[in-house]
PDB file of N, CA and C in Angstrom:
ATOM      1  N   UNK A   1       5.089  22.103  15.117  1.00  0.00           N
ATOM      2  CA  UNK A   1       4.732  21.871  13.736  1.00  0.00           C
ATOM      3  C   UNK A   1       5.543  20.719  13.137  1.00  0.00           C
ATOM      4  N   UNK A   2       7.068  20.646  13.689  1.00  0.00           N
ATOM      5  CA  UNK A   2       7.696  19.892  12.976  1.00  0.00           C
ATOM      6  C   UNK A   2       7.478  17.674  13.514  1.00  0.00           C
ATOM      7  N   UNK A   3       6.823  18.245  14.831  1.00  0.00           N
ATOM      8  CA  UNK A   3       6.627  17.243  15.690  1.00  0.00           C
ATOM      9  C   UNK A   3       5.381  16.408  14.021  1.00  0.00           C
ATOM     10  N   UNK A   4       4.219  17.464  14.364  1.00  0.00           N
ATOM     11  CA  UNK A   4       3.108  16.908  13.513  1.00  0.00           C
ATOM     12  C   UNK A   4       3.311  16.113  12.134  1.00  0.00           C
ATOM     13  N   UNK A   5       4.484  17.301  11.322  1.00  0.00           N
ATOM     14  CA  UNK A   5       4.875  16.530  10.109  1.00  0.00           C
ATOM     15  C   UNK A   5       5.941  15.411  10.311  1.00  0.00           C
ATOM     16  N   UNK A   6       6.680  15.502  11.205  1.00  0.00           N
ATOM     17  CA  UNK A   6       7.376  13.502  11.373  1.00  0.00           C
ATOM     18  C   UNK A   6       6.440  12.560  11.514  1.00  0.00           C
ATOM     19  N   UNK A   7       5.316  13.086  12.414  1.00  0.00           N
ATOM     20  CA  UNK A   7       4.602  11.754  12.309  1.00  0.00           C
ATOM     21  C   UNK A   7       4.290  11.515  11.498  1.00  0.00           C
ATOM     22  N   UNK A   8       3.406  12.108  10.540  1.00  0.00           N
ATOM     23  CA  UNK A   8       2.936  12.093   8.954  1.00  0.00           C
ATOM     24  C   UNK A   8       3.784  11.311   8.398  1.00  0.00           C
ATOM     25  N   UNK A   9       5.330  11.726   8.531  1.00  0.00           N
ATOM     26  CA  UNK A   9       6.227  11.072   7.275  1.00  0.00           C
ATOM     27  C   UNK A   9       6.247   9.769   8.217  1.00  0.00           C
ATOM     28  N   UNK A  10       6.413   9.387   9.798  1.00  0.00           N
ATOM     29  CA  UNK A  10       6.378   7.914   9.799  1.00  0.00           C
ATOM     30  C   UNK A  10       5.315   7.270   9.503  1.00  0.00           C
ATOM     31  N   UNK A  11       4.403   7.348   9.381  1.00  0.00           N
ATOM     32  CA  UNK A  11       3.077   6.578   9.401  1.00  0.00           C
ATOM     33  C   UNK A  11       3.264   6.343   7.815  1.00  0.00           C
ATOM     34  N   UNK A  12       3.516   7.383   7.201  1.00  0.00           N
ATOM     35  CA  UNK A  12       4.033   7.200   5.472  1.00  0.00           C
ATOM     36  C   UNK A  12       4.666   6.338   5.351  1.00  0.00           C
ATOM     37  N   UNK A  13       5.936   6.001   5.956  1.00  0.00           N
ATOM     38  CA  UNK A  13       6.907   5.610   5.840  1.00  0.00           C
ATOM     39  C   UNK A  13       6.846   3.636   5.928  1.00  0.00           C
ATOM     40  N   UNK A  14       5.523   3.877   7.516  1.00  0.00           N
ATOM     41  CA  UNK A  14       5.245   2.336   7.955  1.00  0.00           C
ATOM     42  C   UNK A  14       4.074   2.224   6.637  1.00  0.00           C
ATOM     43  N   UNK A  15       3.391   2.732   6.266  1.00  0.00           N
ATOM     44  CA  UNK A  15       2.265   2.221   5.203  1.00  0.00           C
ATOM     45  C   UNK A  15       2.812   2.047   4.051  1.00  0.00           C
ATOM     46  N   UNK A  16       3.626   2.495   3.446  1.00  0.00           N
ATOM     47  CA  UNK A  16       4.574   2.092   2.515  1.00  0.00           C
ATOM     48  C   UNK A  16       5.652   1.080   2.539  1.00  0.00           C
ATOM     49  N   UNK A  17       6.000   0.460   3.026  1.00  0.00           N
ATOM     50  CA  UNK A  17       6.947  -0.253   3.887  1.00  0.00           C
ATOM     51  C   UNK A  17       7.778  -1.451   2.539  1.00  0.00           C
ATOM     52  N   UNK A  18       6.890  -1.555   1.732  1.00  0.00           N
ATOM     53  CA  UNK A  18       6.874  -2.234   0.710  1.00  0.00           C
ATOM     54  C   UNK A  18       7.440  -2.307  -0.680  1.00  0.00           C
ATOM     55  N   UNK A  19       8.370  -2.654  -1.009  1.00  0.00           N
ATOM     56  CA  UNK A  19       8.758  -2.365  -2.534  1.00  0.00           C
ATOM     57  C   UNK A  19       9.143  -0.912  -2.741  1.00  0.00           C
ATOM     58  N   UNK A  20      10.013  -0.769  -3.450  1.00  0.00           N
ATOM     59  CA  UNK A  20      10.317   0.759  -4.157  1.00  0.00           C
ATOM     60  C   UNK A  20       8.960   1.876  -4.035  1.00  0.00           C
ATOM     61  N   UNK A  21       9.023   2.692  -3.369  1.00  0.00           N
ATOM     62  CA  UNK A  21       8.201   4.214  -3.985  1.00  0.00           C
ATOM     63  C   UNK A  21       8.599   5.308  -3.695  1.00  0.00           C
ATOM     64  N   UNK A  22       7.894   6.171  -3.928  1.00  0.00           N
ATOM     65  CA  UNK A  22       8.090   7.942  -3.560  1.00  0.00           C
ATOM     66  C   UNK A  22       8.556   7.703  -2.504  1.00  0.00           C
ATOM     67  N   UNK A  23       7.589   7.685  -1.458  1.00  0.00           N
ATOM     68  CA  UNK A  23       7.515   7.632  -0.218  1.00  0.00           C
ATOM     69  C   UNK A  23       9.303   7.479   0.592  1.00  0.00           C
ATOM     70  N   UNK A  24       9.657   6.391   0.294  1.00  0.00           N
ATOM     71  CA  UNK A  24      10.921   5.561   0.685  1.00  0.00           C
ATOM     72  C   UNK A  24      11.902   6.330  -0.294  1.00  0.00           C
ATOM     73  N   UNK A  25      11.857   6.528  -2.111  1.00  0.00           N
ATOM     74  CA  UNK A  25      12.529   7.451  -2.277  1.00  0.00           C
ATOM     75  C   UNK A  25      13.166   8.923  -1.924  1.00  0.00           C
ATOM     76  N   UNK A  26      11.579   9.378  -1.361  1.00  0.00           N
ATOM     77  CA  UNK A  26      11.935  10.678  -0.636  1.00  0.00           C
ATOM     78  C   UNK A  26      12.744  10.709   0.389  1.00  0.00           C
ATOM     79  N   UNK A  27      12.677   9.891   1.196  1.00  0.00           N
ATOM     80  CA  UNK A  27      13.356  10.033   2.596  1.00  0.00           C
ATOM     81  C   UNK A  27      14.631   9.533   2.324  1.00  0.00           C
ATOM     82  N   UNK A  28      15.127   8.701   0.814  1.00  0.00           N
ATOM     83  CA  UNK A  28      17.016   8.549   0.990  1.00  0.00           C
ATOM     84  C   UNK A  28      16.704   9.878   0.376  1.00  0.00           C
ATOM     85  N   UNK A  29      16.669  10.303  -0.439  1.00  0.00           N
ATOM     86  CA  UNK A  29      16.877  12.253  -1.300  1.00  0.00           C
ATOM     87  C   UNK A  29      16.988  12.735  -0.435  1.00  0.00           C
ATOM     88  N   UNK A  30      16.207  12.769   1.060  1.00  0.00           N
ATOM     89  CA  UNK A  30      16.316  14.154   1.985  1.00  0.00           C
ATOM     90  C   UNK A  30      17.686  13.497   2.638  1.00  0.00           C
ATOM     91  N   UNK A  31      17.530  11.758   2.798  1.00  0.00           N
ATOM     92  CA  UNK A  31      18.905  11.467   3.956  1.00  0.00           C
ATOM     93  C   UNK A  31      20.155  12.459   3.507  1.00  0.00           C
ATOM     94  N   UNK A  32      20.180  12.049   1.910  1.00  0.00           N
ATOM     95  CA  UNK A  32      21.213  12.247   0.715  1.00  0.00           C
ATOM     96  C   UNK A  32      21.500  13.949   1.435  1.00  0.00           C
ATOM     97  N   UNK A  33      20.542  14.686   1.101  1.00  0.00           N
ATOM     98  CA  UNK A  33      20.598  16.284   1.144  1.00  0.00           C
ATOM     99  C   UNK A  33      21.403  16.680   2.625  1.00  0.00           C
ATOM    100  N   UNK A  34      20.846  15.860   3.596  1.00  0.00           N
ATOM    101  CA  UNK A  34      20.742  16.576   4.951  1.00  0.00           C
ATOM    102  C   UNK A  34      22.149  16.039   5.049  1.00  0.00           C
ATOM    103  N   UNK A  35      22.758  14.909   4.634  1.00  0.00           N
ATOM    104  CA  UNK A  35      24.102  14.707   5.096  1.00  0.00           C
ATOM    105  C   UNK A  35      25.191  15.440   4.081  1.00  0.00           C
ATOM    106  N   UNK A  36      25.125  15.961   3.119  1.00  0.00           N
ATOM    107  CA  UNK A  36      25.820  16.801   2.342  1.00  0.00           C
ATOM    108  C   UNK A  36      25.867  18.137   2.954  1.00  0.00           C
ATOM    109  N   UNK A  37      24.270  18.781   3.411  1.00  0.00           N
ATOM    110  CA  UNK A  37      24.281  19.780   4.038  1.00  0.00           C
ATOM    111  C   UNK A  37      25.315  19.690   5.706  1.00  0.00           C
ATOM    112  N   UNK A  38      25.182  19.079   6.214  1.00  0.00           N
ATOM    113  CA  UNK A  38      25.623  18.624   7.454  1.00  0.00           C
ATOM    114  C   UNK A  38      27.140  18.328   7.359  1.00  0.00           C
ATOM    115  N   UNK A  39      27.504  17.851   6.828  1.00  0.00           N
ATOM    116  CA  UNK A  39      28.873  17.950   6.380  1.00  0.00           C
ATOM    117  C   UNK A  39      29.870  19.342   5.469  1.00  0.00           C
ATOM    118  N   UNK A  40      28.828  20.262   4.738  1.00  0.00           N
ATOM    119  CA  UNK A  40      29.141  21.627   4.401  1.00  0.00           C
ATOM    120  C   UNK A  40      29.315  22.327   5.938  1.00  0.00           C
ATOM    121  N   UNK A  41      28.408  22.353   6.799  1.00  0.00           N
ATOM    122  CA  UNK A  41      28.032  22.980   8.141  1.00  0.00           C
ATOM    123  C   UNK A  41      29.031  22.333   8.939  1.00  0.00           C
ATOM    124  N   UNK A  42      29.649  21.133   9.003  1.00  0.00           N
ATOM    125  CA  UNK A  42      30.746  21.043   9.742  1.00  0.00           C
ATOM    126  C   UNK A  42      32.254  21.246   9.701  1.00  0.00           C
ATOM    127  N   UNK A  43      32.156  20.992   7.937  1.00  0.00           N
ATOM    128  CA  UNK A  43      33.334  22.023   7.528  1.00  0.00           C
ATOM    129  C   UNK A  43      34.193  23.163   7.899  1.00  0.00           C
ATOM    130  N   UNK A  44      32.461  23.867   8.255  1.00  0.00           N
ATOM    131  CA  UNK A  44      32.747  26.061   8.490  1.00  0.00           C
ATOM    132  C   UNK A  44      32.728  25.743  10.210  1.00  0.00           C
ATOM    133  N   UNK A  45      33.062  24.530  10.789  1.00  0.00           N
ATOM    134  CA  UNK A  45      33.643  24.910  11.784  1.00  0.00           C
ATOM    135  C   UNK A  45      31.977  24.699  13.100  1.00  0.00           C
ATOM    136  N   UNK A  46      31.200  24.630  12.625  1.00  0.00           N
ATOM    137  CA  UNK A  46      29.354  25.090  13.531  1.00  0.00           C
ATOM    138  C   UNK A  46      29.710  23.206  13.964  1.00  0.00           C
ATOM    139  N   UNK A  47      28.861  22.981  14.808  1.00  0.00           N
ATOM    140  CA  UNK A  47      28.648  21.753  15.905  1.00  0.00           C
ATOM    141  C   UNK A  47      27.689  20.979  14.942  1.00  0.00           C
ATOM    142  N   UNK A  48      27.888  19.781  15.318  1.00  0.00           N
ATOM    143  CA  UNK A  48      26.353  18.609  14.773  1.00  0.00           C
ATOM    144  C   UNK A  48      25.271  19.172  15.202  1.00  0.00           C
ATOM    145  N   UNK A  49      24.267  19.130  14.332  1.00  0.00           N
ATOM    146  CA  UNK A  49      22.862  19.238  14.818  1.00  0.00           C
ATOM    147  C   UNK A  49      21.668  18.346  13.728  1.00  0.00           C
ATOM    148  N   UNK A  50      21.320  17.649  14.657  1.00  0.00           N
ATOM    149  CA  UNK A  50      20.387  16.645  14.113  1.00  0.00           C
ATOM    150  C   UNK A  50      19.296  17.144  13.017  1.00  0.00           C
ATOM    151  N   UNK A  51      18.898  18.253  13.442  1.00  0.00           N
ATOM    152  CA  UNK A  51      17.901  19.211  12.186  1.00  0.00           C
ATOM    153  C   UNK A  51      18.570  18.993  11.251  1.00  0.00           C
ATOM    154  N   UNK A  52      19.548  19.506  10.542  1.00  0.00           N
ATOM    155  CA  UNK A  52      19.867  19.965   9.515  1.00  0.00           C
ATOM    156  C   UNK A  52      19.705  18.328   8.458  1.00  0.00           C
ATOM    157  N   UNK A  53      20.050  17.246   9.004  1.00  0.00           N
ATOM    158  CA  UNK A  53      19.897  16.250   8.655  1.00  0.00           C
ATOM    159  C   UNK A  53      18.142  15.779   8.418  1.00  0.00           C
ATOM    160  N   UNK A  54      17.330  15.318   9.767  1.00  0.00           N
ATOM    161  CA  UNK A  54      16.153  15.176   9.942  1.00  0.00           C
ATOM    162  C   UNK A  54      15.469  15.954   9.034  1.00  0.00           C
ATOM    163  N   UNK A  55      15.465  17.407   9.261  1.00  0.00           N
ATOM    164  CA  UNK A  55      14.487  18.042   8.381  1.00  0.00           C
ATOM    165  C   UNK A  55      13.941  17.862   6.841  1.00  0.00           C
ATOM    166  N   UNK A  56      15.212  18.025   5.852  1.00  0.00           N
ATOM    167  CA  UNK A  56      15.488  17.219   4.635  1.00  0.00           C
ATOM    168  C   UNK A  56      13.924  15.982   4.764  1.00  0.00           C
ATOM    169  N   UNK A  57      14.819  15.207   5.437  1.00  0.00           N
ATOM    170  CA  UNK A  57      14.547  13.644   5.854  1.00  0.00           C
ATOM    171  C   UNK A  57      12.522  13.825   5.816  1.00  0.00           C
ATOM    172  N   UNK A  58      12.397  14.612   6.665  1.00  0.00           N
ATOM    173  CA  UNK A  58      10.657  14.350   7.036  1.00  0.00           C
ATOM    174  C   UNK A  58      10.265  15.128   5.479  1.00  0.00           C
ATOM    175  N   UNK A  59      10.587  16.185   5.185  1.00  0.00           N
ATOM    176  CA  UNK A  59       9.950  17.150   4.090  1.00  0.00           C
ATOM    177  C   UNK A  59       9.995  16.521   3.179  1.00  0.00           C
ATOM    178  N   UNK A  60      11.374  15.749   2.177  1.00  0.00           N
ATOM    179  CA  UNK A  60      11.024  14.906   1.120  1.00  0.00           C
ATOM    180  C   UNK A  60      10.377  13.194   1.181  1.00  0.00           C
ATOM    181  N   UNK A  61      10.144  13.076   2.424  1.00  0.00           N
ATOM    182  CA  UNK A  61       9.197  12.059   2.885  1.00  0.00           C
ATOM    183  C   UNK A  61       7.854  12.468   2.395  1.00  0.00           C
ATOM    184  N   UNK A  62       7.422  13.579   3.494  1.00  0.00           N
ATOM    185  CA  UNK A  62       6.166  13.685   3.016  1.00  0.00           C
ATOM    186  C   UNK A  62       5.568  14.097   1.582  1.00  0.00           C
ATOM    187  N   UNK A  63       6.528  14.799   0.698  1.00  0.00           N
ATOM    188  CA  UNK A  63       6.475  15.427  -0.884  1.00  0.00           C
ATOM    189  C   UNK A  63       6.682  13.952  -1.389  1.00  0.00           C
ATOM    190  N   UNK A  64       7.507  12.933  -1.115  1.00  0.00           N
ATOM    191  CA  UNK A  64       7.016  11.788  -1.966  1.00  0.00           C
ATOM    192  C   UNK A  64       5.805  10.877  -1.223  1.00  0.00           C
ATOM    193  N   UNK A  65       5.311  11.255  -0.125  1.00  0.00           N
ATOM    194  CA  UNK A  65       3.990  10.707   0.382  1.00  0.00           C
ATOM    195  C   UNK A  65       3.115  11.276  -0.461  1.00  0.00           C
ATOM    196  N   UNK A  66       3.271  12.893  -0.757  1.00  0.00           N
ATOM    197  CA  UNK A  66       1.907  13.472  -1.896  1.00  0.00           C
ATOM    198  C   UNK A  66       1.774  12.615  -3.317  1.00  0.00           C
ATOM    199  N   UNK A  67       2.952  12.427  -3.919  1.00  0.00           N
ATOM    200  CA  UNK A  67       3.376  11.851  -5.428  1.00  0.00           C
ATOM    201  C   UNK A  67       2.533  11.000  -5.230  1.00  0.00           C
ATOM    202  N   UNK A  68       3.257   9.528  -3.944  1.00  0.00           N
ATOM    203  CA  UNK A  68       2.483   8.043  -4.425  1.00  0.00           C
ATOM    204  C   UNK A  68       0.679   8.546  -4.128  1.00  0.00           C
ATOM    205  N   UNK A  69       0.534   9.069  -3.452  1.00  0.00           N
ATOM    206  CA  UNK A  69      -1.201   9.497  -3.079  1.00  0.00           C
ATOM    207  C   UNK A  69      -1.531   9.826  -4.791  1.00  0.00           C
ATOM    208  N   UNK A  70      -0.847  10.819  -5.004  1.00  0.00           N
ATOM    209  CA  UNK A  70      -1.584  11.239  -6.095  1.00  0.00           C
ATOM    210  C   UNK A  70      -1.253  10.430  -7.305  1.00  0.00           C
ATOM    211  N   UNK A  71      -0.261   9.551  -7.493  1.00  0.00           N
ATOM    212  CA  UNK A  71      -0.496   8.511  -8.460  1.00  0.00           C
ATOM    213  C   UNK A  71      -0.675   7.030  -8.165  1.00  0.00           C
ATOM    214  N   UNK A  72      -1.448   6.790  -6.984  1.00  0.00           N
ATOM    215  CA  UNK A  72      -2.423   5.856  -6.763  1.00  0.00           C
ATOM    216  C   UNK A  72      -3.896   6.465  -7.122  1.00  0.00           C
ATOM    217  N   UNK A  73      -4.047   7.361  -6.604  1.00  0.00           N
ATOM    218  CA  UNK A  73      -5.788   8.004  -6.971  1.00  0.00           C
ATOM    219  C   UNK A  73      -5.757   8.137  -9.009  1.00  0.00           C
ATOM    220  N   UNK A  74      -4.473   8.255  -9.377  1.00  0.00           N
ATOM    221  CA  UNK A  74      -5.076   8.926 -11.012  1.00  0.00           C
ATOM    222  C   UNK A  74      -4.621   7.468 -11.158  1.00  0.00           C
ATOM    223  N   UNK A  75      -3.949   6.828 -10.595  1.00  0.00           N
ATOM    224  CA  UNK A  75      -4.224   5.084 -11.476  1.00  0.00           C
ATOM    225  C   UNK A  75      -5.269   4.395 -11.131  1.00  0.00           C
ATOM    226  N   UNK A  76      -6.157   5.069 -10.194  1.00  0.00           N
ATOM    227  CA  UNK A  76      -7.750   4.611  -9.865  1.00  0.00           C
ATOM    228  C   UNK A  76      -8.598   4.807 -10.540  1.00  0.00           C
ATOM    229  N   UNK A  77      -8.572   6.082 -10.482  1.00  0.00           N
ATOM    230  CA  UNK A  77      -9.544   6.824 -11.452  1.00  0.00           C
ATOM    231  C   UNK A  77      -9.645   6.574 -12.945  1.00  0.00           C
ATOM    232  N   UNK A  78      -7.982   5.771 -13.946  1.00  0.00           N
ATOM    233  CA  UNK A  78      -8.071   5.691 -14.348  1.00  0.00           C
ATOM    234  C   UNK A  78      -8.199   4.704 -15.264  1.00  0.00           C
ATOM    235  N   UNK A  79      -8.500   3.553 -14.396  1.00  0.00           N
ATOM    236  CA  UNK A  79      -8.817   2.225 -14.190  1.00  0.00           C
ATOM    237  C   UNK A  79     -10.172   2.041 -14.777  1.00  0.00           C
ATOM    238  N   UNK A  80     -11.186   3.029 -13.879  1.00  0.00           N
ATOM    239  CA  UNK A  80     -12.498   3.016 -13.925  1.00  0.00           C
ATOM    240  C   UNK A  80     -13.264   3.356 -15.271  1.00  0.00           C
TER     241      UNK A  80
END
């Protein structure tokens, strides 16, 4: 499952590639999260693990992939 949603967030990530958006915002917010989390978790003593970082990383990718979708379509729609 988690395979399916990285790709999602790269293909997001390459189609956006451009100027400030969600998209690119989301993924520093999750970098931001997963390395705060990851650094709490190494604190208490537990080993590196790339999830705890990555995961963050793809999920607020794809939640700012929904945003720019959905405020490109209502700045379409509301164009018309």
């Amino acid at each position: 499952m988690w395979i399916a949603i990285s790709a999602v967030a790269v293909v997001g990530l390459i189609y956006f590639y451009r100027g400030p958006n969600a998209v690119w915002g989301g993924a520093m917010l999750g970098l931001i999260r997963g390395l705060i989390a990851e650094a709490i978790r190494l604190s208490s003593g537990s080993g590196f693990r790339y999830e705890t970082i990555g995961r963050p990383v793809v999920a607020a990718t794809v939640i700012g992939l929904i945003v720019e979708a959905i405020w490109r379509i209502a700045r379409r729609t509301k164009s018309n």
